[in-house]
Protein backbone atom coordinates (compact mmCIF):
# COMPACT_ATOMS: atom_id res chain seq x y z
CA UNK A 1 87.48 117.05 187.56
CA UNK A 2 90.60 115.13 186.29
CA UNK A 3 90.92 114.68 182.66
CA UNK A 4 90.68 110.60 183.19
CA UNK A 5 87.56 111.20 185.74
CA UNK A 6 86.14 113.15 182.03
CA UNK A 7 87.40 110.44 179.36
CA UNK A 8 84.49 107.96 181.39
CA UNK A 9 82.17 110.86 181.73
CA UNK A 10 82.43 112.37 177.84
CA UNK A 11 81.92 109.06 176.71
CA UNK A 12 77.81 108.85 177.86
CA UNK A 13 77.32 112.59 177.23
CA UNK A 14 78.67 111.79 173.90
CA UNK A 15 76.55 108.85 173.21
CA UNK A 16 73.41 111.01 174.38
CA UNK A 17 74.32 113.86 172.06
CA UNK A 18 74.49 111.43 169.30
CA UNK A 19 70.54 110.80 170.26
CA UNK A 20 71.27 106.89 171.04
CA UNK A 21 72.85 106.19 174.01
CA UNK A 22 74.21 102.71 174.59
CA UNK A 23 72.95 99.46 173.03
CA UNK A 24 73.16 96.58 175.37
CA UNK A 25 75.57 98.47 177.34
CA UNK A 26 77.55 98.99 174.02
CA UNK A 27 78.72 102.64 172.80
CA UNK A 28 79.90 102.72 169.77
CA UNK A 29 83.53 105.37 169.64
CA UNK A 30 83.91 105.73 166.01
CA UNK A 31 81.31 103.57 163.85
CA UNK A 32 83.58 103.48 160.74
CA UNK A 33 86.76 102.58 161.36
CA UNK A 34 89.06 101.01 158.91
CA UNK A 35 90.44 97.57 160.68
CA UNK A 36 90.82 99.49 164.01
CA UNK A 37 94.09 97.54 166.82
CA UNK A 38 95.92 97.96 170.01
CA UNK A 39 94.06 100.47 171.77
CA UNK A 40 95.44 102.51 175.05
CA UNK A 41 94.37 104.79 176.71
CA UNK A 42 96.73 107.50 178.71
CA UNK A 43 96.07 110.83 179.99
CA UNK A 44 92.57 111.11 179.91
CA UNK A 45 92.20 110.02 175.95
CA UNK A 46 92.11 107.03 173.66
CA UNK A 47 94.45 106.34 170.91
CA UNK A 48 94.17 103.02 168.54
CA UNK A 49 95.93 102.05 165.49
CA UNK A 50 93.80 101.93 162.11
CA UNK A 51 96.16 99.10 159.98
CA UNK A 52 93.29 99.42 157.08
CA UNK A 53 93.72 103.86 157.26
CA UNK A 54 97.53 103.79 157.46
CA UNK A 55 96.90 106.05 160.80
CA UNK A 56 97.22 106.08 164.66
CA UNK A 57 93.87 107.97 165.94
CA UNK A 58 93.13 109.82 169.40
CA UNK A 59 89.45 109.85 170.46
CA UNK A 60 89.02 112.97 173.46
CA UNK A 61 85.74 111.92 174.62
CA UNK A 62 83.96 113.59 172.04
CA UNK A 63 85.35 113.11 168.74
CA UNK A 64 87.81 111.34 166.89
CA UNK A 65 90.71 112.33 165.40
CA UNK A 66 94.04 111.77 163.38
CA UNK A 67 97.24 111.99 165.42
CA UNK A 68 99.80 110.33 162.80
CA UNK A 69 99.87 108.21 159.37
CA UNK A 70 102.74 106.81 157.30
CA UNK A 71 101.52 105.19 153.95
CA UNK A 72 102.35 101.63 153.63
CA UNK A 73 102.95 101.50 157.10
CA UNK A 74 99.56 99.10 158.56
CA UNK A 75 99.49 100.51 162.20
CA UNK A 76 98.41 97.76 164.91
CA UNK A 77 98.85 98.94 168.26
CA UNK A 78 100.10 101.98 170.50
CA UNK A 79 102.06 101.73 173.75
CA UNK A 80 103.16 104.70 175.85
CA UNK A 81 106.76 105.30 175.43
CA UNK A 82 107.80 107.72 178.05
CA UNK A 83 106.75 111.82 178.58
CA UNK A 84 105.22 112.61 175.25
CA UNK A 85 105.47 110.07 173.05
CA UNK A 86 104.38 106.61 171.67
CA UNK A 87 105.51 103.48 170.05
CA UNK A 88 103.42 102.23 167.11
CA UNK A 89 104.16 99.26 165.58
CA UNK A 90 103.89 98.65 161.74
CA UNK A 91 102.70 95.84 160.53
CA UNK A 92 103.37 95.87 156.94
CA UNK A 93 106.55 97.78 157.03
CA UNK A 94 108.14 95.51 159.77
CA UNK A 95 109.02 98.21 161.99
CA UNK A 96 108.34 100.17 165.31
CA UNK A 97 107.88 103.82 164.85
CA UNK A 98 108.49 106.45 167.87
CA UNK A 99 106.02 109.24 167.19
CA UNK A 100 105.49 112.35 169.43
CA UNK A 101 101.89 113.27 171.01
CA UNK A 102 101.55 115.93 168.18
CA UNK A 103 102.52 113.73 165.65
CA UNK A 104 106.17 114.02 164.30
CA UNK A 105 108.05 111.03 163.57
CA UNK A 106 110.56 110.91 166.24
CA UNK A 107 112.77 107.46 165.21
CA UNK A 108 112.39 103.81 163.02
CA UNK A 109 113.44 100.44 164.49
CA UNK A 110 113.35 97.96 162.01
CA UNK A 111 115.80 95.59 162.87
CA UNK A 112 116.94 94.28 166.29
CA UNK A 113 120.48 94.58 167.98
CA UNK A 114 121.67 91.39 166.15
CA UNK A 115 120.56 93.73 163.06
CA UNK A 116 117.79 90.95 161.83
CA UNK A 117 114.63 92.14 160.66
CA UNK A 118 111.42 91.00 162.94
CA UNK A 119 108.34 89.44 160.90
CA UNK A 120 104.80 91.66 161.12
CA UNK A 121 105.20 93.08 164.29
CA UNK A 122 101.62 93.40 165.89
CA UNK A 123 100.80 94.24 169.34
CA UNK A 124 102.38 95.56 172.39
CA UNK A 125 102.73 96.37 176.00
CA UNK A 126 104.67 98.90 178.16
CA UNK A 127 106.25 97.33 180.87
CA UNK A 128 106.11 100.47 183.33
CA UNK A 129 110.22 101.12 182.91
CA UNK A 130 110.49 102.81 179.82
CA UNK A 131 110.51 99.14 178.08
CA UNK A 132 108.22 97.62 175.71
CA UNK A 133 107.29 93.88 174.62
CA UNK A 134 105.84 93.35 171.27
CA UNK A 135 104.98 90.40 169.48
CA UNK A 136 106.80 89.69 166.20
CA UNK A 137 103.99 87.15 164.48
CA UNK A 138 105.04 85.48 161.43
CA UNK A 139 102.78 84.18 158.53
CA UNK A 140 99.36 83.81 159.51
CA UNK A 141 97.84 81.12 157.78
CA UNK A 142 96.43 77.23 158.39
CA UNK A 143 99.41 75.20 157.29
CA UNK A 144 102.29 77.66 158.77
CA UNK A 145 105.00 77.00 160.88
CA UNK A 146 105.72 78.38 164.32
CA UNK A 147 107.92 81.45 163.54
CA UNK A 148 106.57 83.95 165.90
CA UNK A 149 108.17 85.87 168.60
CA UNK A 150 109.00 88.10 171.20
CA UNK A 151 111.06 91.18 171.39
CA UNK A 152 111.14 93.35 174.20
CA UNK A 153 112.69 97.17 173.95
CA UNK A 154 114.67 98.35 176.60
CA UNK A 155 114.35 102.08 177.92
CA UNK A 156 118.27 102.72 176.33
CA UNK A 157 116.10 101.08 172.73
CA UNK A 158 118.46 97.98 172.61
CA UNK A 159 116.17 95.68 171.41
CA UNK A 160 116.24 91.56 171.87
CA UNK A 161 114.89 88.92 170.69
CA UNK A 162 113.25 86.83 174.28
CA UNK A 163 110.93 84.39 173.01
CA UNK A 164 110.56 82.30 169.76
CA UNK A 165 108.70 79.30 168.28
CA UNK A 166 105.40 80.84 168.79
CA UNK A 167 102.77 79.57 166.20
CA UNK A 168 101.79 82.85 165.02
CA UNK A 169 102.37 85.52 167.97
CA UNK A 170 100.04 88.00 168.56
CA UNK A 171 98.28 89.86 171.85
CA UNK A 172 100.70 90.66 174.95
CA UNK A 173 99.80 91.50 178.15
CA UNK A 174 101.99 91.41 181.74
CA UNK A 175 100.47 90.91 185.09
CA UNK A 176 99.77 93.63 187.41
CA UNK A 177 103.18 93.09 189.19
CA UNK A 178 105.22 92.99 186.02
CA UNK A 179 106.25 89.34 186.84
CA UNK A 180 104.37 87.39 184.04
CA UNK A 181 103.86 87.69 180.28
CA UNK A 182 101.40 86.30 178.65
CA UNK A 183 101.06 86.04 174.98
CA UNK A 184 98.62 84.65 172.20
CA UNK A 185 99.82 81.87 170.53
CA UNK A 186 96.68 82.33 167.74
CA UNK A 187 96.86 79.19 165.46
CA UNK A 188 97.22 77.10 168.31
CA UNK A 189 93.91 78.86 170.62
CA UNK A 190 96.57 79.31 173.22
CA UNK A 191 97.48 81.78 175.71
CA UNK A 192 100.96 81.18 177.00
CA UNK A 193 103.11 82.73 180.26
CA UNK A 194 105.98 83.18 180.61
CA UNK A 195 108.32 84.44 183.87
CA UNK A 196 109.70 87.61 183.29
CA UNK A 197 113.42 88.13 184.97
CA UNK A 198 114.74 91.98 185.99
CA UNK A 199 116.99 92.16 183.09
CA UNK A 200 113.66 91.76 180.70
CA UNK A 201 114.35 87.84 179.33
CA UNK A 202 111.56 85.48 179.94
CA UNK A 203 111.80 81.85 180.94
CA UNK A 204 109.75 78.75 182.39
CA UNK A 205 107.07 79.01 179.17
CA UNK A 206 103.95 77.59 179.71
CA UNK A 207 100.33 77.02 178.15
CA UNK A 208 98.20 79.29 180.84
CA UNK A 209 95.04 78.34 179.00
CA UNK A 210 93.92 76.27 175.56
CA UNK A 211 90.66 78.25 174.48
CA UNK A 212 89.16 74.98 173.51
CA UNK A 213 89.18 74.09 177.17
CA UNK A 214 87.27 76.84 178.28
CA UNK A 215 84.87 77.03 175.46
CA UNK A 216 85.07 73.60 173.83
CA UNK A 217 85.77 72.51 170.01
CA UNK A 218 82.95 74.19 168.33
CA UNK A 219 82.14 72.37 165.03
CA UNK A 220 82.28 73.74 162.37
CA UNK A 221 84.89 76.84 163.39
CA UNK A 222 87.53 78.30 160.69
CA UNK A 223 91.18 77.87 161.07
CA UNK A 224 91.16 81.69 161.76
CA UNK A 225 89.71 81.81 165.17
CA UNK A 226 92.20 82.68 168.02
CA UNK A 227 93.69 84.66 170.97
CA UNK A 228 94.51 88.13 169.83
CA UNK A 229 94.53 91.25 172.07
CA UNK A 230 95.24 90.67 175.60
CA UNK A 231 94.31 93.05 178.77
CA UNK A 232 94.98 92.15 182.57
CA UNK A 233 93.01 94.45 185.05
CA UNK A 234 94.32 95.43 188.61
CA UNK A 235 93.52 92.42 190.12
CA UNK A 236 95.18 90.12 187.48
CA UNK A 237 92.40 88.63 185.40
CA UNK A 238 93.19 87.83 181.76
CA UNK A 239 90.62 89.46 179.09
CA UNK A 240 91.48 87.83 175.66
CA UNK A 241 90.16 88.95 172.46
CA UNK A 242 88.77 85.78 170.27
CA UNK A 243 89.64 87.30 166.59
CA UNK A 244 86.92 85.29 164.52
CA UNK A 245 84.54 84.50 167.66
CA UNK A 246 83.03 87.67 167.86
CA UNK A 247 83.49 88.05 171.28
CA UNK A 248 86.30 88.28 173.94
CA UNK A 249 86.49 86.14 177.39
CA UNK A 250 87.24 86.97 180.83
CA UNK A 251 89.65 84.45 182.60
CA UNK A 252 90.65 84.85 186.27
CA UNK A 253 94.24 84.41 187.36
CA UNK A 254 94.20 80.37 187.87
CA UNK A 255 92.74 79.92 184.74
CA UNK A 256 89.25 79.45 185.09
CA UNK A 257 86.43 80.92 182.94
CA UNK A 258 84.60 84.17 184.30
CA UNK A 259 83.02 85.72 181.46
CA UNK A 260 82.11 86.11 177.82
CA UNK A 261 81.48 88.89 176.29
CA UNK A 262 79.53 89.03 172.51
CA UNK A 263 80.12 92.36 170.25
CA UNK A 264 78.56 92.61 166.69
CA UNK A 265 82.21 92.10 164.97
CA UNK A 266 83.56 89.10 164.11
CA UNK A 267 87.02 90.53 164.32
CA UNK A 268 87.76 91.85 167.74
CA UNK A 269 91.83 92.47 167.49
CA UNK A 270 92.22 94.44 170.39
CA UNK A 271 91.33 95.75 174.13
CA UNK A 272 91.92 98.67 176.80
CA UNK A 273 90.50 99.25 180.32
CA UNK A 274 88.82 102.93 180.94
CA UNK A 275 91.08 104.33 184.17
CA UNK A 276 88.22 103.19 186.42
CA UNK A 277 88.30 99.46 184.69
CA UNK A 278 84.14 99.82 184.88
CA UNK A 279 84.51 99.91 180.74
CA UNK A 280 86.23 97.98 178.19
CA UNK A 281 87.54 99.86 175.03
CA UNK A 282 87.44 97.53 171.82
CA UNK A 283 88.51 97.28 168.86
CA UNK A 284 86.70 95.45 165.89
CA UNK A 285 86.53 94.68 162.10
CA UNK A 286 83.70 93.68 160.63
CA UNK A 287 86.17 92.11 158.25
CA UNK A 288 89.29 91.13 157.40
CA UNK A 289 88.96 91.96 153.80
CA UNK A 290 89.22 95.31 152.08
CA UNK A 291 87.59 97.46 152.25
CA UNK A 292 88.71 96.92 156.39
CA UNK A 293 85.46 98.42 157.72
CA UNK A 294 85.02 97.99 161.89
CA UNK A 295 84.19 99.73 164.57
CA UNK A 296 85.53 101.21 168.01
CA UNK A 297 83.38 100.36 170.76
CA UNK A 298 83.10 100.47 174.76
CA UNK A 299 81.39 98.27 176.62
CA UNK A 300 80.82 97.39 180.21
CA UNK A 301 82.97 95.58 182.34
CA UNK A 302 81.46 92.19 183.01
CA UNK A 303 83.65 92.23 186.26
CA UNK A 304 82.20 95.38 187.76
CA UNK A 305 79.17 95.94 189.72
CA UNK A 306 76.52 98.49 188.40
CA UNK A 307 75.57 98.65 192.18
């Protein structure tokens, strides 16, 4: 058996052993997890950023446990960044942190090649060529302005500055043929795209979708509901975290509504396919107030027949 074939299997024997089993098709990963992000999985295992623990953690299948921490650093997501190692951004240093699988600090980016400083760095997404896009999100707040961006990392770690003006930046995710970027835009409820050129620089921005098209106005709804994490499966559909909603939706590749998905967490930040895309790794606060509890879940894939 592969070791990815084993992450899917480990994951019901686990929730047997544990004498539950799934709830609603729901099995919960780690059950106290201080404001879990930006989870991946590679190799067979899971890793995902704890901002509210300081710590990057690795779940096996079986059991969770700590791969790296750096105090004051507030982790939010993990990308692969070539053989053995992994970028984590920190969102409360400002920086991106190269780590190795065993956990050494391998290098610190904290400014880009202009040599300015990015703004609360929070999720990312490995482009396949030793490159990385990450969002760079500003102030998040009600009456901000739109000082969010986009850097992307190129494989010799010159890093640029290819996308600004977003009103608070946050989830990225590129299609399955590496040709389109779409990012959050969370204090607008937009998801925009942008083309992605060989060299790395996007152009021709666009709103893909306004949330409140798909899912309406809802009265009564705090300023603080939005787009976060962003996954595209194989065959290009768009599954958005709604940070706030307490759920995440499923949007196909012209736009149009598939799916919603509820969880018990208000505060889903981030998402990850299992290898076989049947199951849908999230991350969730209950809160986004210390003391930053939440939980690591894995649910079904609306998308996927249990046939």
């Amino acid at each position: 058996m592969s070791s990815r074939a084993g992450l899917v299997l480990a994951l019901g024997m686990a929730a047997a052993l544990a004498g539950g089993g799934p709830d609603g098709d729901r099995i919960v990963i780690n059950p106290n997890s201080p404001y879990p992000e930006g989870p991946l999985t590679d190799g067979g295992l899971l890793y995902y950023a704890e901002m509210g623990g300081d710590r990057v953690m690795r779940f096996d299948g079986a059991e969770n446990g700590v791969v790296w921490s750096r105090q004051s650093c507030g982790p939010t997501s993990v990308t692969r960044a070539g053989e053995g190692a992994l970028n984590v951004l920190c969102h409360r240093e400002e920086s991106l942190v190269r780590i190795s699988l065993s956990g050494e600090t391998v290098k610190v980016i904290d400014r880009d090649s202009d040599g300015l400083r990015f703004r609360t760095p929070n999720a990312s997404v490995s482009d396949g060529k030793g490159g990385v896009y990450f969002s760079s999100s500003g102030t998040f707040g009600p009456d901000t302005k739109s000082e969010g961006a986009v850097l992307y990392l190129d494989r010799d770690d010159r890093l640029r500055r290819v996308a600004e003006g977003i009103h608070y930046a946050n989830g990225v995710a590129l299609s399955p043929d590496g040709g389109k970027l779409y990012v959050s835009e969370h204090l607008s409820r937009n998801v925009l795209v942008y083309d992605v050129a060989a060299d790395g620089t996007l152009s021709n921005r666009e709103v893909f979708v306004a949330l409140d098209d798909l899912v309406g106005a809802e009265a009564g709804r705090s300023w603080e509901v939005g787009p976060d994490g962003l996954a595209v499966d194989r065959d290009g559909n768009l599954f958005v975290a709604e940070y706030g909603g307490g759920r995440f939706l499923v949007i196909d590749p012209d736009g149009a509504l598939l799916s919603t998905v509820a969880v018990p967490e208000s505060y889903i930040t981030g998402l990850a396919f299992s290898p076989d895309e049947a199951r849908i790794f999230v991350t969730a606060p209950a809160s986004r107030m210390i003391p930053y509890t939440g939980v690591v879940r894995s649910v079904a894939n609306p998308l996927v027949s249990k046939d």
